[in-house]
N, C-alpha and C. Protein backbone atom coordinates (compact mmCIF):
# COMPACT_ATOMS: atom_id res chain seq x y z
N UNK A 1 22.95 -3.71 -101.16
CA UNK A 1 22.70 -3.51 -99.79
C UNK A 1 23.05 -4.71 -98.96
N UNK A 2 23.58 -4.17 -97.87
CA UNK A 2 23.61 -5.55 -96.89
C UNK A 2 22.61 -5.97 -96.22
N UNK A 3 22.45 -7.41 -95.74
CA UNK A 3 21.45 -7.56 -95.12
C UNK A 3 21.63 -7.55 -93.57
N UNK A 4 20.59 -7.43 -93.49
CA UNK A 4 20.94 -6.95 -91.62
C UNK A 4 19.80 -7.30 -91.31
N UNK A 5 19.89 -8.60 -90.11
CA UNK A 5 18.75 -9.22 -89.49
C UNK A 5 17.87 -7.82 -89.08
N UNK A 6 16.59 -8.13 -88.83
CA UNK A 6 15.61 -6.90 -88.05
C UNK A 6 15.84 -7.37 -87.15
N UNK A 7 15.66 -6.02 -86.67
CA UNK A 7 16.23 -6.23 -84.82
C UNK A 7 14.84 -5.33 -84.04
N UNK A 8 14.09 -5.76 -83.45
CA UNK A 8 13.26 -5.19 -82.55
C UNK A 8 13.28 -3.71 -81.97
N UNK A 9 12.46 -3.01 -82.60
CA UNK A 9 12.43 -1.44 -82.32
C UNK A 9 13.13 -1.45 -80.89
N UNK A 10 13.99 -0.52 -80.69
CA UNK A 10 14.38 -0.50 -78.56
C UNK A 10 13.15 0.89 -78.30
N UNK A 11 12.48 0.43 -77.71
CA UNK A 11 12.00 1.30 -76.63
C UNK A 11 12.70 2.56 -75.72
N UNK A 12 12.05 3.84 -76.21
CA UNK A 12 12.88 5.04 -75.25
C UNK A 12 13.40 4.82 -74.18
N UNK A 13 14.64 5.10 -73.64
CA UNK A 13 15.28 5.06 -71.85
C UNK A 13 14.09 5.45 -71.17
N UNK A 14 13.03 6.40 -71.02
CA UNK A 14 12.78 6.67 -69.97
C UNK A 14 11.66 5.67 -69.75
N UNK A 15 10.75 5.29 -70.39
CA UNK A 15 10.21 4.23 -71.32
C UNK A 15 10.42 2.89 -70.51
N UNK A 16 11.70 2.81 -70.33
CA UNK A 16 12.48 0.94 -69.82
C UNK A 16 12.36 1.20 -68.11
N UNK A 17 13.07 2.27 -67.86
CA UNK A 17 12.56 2.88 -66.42
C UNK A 17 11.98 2.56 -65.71
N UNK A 18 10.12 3.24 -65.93
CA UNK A 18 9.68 3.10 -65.28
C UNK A 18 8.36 2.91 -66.39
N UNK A 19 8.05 1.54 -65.84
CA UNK A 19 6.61 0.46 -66.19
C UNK A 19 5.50 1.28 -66.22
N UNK A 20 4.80 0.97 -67.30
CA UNK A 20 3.37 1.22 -67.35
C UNK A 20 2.93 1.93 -66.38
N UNK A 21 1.81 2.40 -66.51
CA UNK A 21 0.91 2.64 -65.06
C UNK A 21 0.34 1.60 -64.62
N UNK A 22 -0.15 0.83 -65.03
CA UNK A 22 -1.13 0.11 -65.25
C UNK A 22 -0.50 -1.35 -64.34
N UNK A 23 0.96 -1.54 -64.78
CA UNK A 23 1.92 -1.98 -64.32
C UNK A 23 2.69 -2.47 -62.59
N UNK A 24 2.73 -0.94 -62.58
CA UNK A 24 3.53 -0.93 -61.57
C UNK A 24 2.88 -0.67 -60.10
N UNK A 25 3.37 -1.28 -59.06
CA UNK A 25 3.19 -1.44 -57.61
C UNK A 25 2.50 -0.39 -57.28
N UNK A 26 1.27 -0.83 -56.27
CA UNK A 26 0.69 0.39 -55.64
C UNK A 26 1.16 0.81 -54.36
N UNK A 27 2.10 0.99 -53.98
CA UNK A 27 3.04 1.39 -52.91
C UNK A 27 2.32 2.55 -52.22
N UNK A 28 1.46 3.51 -52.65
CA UNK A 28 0.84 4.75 -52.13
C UNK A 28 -0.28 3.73 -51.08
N UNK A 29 -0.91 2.58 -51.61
CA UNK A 29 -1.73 2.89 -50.33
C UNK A 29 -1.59 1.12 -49.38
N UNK A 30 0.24 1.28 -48.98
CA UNK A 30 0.57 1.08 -47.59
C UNK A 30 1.07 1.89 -46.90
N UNK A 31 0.70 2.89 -47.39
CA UNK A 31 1.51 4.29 -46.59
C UNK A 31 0.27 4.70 -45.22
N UNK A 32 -0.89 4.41 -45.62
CA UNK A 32 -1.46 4.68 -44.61
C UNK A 32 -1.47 3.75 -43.34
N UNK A 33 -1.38 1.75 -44.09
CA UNK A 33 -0.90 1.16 -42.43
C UNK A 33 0.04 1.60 -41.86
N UNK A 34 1.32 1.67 -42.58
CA UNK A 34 2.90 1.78 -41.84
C UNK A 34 2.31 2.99 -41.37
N UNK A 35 1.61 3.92 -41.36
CA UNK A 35 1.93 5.27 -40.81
C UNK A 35 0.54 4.72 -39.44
N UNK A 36 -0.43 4.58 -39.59
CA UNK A 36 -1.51 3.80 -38.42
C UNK A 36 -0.71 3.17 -37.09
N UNK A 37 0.31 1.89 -37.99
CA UNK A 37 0.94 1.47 -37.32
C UNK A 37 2.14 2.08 -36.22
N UNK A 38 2.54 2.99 -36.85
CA UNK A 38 3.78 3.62 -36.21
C UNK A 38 3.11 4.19 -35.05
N UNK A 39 2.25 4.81 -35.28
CA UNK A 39 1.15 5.96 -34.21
C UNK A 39 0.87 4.85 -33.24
N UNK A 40 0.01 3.93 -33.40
CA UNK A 40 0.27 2.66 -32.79
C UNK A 40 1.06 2.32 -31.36
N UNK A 41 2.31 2.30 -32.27
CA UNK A 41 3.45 1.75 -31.51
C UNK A 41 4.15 2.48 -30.54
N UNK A 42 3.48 4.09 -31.13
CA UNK A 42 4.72 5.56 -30.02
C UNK A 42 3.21 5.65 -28.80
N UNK A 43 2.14 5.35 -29.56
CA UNK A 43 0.80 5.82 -28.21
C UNK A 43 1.16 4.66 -27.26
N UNK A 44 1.59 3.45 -27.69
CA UNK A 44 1.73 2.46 -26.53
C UNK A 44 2.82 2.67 -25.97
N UNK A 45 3.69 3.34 -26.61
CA UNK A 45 4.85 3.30 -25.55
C UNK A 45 4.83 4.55 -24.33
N UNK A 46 4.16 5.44 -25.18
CA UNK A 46 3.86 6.91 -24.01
C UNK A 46 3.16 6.56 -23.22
N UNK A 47 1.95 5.30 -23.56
CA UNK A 47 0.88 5.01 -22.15
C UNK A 47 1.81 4.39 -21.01
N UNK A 48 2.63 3.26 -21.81
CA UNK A 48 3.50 2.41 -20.74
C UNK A 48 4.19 2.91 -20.06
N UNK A 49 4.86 4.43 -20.01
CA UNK A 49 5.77 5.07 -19.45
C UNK A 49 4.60 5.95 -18.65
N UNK A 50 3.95 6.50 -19.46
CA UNK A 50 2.87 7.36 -18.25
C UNK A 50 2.66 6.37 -16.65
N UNK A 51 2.80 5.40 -17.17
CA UNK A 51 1.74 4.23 -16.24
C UNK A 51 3.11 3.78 -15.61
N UNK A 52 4.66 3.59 -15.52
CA UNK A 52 5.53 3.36 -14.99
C UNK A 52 6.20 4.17 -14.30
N UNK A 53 6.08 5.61 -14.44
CA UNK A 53 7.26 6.72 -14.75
C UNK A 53 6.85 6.80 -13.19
N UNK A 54 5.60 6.69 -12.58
CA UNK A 54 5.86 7.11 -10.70
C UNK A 54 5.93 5.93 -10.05
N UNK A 55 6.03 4.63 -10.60
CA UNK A 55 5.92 3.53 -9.71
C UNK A 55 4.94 3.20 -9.51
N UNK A 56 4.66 1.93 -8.28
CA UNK A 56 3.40 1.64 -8.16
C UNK A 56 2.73 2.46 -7.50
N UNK A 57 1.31 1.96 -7.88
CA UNK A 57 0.11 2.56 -6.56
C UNK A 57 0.97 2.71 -5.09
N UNK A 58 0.58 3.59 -4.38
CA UNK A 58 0.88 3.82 -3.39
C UNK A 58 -0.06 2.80 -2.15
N UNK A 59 0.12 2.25 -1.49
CA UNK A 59 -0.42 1.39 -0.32
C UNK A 59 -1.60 2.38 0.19
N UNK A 60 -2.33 2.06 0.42
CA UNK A 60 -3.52 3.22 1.68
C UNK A 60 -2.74 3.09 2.84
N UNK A 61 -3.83 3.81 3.24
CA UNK A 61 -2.82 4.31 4.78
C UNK A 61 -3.48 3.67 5.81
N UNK A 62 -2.87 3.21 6.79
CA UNK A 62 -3.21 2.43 7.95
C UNK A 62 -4.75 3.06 8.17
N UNK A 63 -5.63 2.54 9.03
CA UNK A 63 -6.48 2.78 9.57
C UNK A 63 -5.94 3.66 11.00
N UNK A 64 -6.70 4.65 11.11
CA UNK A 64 -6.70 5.56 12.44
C UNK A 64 -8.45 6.20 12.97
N UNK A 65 -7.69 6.55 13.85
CA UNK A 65 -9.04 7.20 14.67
C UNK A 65 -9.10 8.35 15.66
N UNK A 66 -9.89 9.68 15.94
CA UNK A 66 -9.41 10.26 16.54
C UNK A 66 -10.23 10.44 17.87
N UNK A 67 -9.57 10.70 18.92
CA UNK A 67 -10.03 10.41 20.77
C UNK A 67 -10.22 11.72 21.54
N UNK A 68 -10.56 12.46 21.44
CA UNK A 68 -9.93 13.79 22.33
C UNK A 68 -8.87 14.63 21.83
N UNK A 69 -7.90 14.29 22.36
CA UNK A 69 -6.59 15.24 21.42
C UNK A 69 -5.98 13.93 20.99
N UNK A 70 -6.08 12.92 20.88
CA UNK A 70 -4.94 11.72 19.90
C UNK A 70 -5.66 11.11 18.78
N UNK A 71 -4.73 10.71 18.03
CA UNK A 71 -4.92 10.06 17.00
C UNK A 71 -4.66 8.72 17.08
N UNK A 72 -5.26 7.83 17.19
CA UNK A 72 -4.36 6.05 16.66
C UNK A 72 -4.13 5.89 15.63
N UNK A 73 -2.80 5.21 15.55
CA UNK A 73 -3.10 4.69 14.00
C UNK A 73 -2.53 3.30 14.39
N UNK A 74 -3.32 2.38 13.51
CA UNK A 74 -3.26 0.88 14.15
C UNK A 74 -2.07 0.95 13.00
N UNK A 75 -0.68 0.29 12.88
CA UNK A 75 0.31 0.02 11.93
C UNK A 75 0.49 -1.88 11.61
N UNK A 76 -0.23 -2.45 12.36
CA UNK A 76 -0.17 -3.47 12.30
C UNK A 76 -0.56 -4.50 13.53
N UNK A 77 -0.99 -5.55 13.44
CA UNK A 77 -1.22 -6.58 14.73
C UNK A 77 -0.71 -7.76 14.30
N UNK A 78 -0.80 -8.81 14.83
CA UNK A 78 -0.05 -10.12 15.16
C UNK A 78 -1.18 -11.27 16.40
N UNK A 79 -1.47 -12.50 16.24
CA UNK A 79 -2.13 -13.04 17.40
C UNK A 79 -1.41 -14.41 16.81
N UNK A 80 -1.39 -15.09 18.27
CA UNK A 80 -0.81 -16.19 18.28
C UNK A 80 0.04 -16.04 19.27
N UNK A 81 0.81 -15.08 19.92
CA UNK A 81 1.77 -14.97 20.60
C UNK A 81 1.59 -15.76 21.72
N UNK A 82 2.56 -17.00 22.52
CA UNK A 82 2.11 -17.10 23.70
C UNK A 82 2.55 -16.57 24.95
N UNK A 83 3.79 -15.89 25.10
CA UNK A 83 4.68 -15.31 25.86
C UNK A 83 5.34 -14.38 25.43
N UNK A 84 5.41 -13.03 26.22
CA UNK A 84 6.32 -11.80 26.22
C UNK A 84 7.14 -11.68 27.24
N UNK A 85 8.07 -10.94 26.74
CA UNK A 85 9.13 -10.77 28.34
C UNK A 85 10.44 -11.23 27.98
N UNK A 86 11.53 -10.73 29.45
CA UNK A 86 12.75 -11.66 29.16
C UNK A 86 12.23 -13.25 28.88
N UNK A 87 13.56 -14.09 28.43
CA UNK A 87 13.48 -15.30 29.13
C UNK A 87 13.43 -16.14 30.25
N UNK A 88 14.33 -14.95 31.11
CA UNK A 88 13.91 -15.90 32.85
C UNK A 88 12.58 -15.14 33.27
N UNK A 89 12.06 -14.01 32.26
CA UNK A 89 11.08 -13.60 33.38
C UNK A 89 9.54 -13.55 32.42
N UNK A 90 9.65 -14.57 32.28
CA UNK A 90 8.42 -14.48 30.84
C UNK A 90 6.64 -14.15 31.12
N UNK A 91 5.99 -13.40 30.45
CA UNK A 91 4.36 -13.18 30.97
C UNK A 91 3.78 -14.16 29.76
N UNK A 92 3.22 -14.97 30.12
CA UNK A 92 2.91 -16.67 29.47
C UNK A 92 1.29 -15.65 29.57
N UNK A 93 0.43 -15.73 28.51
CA UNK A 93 -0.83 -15.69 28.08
C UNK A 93 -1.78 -17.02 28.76
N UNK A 94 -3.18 -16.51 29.11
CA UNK A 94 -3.88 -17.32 29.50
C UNK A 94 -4.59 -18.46 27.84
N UNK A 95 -4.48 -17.41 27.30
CA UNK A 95 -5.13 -17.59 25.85
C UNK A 95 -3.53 -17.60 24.96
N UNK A 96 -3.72 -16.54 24.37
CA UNK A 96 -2.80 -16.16 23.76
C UNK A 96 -2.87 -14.54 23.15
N UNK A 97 -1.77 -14.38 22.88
CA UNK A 97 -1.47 -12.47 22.92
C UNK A 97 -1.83 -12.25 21.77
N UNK A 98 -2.34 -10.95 21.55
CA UNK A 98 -2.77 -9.98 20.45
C UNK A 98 -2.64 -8.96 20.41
N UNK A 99 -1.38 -9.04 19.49
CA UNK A 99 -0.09 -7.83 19.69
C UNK A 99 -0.79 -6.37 18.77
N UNK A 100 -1.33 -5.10 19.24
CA UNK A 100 -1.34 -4.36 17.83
C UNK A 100 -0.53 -3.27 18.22
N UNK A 101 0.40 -3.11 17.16
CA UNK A 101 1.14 -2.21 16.91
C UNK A 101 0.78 -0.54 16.37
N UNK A 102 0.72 0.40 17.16
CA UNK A 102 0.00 1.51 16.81
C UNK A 102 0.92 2.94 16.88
N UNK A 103 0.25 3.76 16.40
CA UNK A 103 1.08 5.24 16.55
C UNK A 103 0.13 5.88 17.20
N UNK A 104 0.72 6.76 18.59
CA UNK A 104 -0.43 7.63 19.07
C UNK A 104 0.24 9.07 18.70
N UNK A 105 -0.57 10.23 18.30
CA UNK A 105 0.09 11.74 17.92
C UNK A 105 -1.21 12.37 18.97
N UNK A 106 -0.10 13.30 19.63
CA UNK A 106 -1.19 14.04 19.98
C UNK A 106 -1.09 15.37 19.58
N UNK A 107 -2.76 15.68 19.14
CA UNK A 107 -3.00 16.75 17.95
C UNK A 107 -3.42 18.05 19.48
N UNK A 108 -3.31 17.60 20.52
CA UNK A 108 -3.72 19.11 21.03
C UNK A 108 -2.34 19.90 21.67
N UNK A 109 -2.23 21.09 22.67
CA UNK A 109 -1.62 22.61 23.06
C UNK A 109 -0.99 21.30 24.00
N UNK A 110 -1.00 21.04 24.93
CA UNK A 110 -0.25 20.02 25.90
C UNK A 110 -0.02 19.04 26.21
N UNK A 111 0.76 18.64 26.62
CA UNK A 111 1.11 17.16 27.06
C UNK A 111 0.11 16.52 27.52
N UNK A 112 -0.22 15.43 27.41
CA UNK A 112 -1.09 14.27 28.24
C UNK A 112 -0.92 12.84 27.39
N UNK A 113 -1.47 11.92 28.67
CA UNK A 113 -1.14 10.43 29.13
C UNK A 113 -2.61 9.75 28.39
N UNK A 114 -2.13 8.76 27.87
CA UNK A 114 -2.98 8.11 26.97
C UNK A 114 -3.23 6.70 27.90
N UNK A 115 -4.20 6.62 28.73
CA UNK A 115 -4.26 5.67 29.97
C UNK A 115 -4.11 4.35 28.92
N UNK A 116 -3.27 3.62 28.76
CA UNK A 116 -3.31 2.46 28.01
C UNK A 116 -4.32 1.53 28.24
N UNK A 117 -4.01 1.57 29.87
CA UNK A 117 -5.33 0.51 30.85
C UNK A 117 -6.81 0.88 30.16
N UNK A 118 -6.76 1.77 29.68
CA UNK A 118 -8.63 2.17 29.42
C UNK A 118 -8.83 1.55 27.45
N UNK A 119 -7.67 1.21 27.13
CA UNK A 119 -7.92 0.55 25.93
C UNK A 119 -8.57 -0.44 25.64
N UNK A 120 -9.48 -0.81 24.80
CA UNK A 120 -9.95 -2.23 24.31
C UNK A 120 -10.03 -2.67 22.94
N UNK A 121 -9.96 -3.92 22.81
CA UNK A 121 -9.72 -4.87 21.66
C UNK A 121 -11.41 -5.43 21.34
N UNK A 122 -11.76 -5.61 20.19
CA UNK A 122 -12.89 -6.32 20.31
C UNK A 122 -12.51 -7.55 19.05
N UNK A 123 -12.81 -8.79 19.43
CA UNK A 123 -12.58 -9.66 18.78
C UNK A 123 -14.19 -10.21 17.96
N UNK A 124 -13.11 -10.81 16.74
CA UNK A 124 -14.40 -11.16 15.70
C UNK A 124 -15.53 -11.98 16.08
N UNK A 125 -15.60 -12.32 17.23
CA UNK A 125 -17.24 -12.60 18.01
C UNK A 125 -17.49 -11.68 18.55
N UNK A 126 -17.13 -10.79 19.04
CA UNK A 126 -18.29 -8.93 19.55
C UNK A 126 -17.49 -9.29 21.08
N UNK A 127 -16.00 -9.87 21.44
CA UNK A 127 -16.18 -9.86 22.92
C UNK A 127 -15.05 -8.93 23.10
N UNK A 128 -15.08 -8.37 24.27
CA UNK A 128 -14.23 -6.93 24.54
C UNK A 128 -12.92 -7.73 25.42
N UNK A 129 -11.79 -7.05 24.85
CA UNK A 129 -10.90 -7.60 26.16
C UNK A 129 -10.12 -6.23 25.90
N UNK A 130 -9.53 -6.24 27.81
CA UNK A 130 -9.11 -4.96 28.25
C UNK A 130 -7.16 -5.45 28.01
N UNK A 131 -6.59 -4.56 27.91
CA UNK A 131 -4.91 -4.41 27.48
C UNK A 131 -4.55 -5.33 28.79
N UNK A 132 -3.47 -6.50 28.26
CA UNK A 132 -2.77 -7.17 29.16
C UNK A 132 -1.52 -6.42 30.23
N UNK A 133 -2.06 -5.74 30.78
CA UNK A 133 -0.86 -4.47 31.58
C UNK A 133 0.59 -4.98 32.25
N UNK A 134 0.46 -6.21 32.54
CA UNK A 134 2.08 -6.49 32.57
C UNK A 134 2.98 -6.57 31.31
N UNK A 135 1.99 -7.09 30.04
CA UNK A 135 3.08 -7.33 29.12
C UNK A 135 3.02 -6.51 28.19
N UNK A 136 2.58 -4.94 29.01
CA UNK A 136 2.09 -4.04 28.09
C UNK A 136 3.36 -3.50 28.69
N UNK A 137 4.01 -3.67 29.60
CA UNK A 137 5.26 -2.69 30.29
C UNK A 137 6.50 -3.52 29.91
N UNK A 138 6.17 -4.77 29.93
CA UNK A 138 7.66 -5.49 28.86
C UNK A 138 7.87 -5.33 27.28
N UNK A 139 6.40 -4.81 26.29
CA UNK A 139 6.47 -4.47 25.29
C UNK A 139 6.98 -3.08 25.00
N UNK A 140 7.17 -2.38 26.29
CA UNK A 140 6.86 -0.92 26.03
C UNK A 140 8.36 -0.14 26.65
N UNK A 141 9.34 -0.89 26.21
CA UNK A 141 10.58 -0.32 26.92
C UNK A 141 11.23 0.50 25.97
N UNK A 142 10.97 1.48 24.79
CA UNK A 142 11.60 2.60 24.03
C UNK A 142 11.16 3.45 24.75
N UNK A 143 11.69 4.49 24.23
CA UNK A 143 11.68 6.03 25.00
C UNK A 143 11.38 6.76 23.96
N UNK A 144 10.23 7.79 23.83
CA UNK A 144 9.23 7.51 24.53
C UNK A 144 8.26 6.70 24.39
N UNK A 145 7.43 6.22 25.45
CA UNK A 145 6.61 5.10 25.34
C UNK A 145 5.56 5.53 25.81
N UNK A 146 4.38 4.65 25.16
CA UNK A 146 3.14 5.00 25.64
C UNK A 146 2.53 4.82 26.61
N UNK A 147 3.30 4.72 27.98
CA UNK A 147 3.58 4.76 28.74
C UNK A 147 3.20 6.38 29.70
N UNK A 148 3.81 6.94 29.00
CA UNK A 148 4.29 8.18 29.40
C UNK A 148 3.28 9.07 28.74
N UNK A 149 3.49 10.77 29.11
CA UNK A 149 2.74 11.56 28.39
C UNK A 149 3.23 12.00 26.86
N UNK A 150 2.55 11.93 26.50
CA UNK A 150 2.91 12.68 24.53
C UNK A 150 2.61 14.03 24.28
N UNK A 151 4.25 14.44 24.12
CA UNK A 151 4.19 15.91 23.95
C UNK A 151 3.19 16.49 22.79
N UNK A 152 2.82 17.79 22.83
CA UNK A 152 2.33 18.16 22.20
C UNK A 152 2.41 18.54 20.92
N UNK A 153 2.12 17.94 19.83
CA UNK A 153 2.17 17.45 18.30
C UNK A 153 2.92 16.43 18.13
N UNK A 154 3.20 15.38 19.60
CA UNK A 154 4.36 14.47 19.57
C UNK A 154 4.01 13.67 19.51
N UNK A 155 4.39 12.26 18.79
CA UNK A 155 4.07 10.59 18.16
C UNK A 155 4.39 9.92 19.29
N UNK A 156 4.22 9.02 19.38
CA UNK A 156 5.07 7.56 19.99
C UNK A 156 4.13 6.49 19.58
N UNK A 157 5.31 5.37 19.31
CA UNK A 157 5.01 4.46 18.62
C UNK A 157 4.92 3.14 19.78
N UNK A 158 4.10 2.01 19.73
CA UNK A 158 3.77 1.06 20.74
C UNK A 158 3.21 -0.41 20.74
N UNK A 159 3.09 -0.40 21.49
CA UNK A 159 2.61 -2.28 21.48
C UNK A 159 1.07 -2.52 22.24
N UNK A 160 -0.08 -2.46 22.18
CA UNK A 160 -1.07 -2.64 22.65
C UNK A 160 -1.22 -4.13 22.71
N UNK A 161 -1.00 -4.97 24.30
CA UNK A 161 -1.49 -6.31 24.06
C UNK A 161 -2.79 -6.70 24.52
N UNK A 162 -3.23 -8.00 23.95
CA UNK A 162 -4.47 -8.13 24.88
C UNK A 162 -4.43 -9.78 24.69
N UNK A 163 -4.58 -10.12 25.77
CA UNK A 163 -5.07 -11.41 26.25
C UNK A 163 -6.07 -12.12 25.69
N UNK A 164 -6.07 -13.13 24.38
CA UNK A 164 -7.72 -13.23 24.19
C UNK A 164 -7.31 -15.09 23.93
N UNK A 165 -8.71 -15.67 23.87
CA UNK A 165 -8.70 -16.91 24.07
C UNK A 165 -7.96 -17.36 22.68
N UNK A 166 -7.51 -18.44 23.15
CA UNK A 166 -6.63 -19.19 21.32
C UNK A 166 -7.86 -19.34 20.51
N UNK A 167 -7.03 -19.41 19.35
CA UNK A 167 -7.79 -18.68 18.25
C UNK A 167 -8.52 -17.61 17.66
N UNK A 168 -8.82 -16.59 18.50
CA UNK A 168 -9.66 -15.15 18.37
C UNK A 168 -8.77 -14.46 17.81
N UNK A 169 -9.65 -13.65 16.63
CA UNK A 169 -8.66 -12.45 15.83
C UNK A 169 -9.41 -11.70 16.19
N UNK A 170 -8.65 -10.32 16.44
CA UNK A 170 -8.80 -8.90 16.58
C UNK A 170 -9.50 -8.53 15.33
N UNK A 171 -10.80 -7.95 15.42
CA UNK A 171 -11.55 -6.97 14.45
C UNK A 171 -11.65 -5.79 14.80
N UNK A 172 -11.63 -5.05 15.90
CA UNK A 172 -11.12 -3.35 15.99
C UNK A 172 -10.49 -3.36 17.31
N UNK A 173 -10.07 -2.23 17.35
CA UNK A 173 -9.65 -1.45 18.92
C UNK A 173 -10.63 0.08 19.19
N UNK A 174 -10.74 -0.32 20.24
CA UNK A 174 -11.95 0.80 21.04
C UNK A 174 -10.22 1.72 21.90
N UNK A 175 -10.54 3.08 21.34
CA UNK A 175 -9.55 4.13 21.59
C UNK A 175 -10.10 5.05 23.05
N UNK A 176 -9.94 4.97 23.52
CA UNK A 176 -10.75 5.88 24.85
C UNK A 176 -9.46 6.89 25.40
N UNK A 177 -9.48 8.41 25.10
CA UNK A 177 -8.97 9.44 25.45
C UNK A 177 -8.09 9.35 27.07
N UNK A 178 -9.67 9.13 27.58
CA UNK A 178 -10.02 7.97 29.51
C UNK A 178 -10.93 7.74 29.38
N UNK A 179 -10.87 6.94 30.53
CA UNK A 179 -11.75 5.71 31.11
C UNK A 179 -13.25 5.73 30.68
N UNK A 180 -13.82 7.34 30.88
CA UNK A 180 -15.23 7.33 31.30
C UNK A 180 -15.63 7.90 29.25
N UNK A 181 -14.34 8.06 28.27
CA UNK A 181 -15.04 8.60 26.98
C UNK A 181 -15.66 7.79 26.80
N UNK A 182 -16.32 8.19 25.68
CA UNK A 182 -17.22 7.04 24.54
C UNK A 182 -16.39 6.51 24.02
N UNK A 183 -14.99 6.69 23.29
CA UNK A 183 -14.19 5.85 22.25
C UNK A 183 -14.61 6.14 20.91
N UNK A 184 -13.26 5.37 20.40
CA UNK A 184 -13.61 6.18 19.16
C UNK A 184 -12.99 4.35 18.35
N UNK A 185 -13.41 3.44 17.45
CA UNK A 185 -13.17 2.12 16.63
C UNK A 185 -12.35 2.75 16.12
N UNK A 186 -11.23 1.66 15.40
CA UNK A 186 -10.01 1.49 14.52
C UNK A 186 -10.30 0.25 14.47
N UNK A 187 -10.15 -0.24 12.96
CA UNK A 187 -10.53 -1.67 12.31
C UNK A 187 -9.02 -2.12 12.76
N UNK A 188 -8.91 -2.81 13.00
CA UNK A 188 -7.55 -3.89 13.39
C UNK A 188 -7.77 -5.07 11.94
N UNK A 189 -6.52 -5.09 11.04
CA UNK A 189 -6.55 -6.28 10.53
C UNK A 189 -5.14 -7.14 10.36
């Protein structure tokens, strides 16, 4: 007989494959992070798009108020101003101007005149001042102006000034239909 080194039993193919049990990787339980995780990652992205997809918050809406048949809506004010007008023909403030910019609509069947003159400002010490009427007619040169009467369901947009001492800020406007209403506040800010 020949001799023939022993050679180490070989182990079955399927055997070499695949390892023990005992052995081999527990791969079954990261299946539940990666899958946690994924859910994860699609809920944050659907919130981020829910929360982008209309843009921002929308602004609130001006402050308004309603008088008889009009509406104000204060759109904005300004103080500091010291002069309105052309340049050769300027209305110079005793104080200084307190510009508010407003929309009047009128919600009733006919036309009527929104006496500007019967408007008031009340400033953040409780003192009333009445509309500066010259530089309420140099602010007020569009067509139509509040000036004039406002058709019926018709806007016009305007300049309410008022004369108040330097330094005073506007805290509302007193809306008066005319002269003799009660009025109706709009916060001015």
């Amino acid at each position: 007989m020949t001799d023939t080194p022993l050679r180490p039993a070989r182990a079955p193919l399927a055997e070499m494959d695949h390892p023990p049990a005992e052995e081999r990787p527990r791969g079954r339980r990261r299946w539940p992070w990666l899958v946690g995780a994924a859910v994860a990652v699609v809920a944050a992205g659907t919130a981020a798009y829910a929360v982008t997809r209309d843009g921002p918050a929308p602004a609130p809406a001006p402050p308004s108020a309603f008088e008889g048949h009009f509406e104000l809506t204060v759109t904005g004010s300004r103080c500091g101003v010291p002069s309105v007008g052309p340049q050769d023909l300027p209305q110079r403030a005793a104080g200084q101007f307190c510009l508010v910019d407003v929309a009047i609509h009128n919600t009733g069947a006919e036309a009527e005149l929104l006496d500007p003159g019967a408007q008031r400002a009340i400033d953040s010490q409780g003192t009333e001042h009445r509309v500066a009427e010259q530089a309420l007619v140099f602010l007020n040169e569009l067509q139509p102006t509040v000036l004039e009467e406002i058709a019926p369901g018709g806007t016009v947009n305007g300049v309410l000034p008022f004369d108040v001492p330097a330094g005073a800020q506007l805290s509302e406007l007193v809306l008066h239909s005319a002269m003799d209403s009660p009025g109706a506040r709009v916060p001015v800010s």
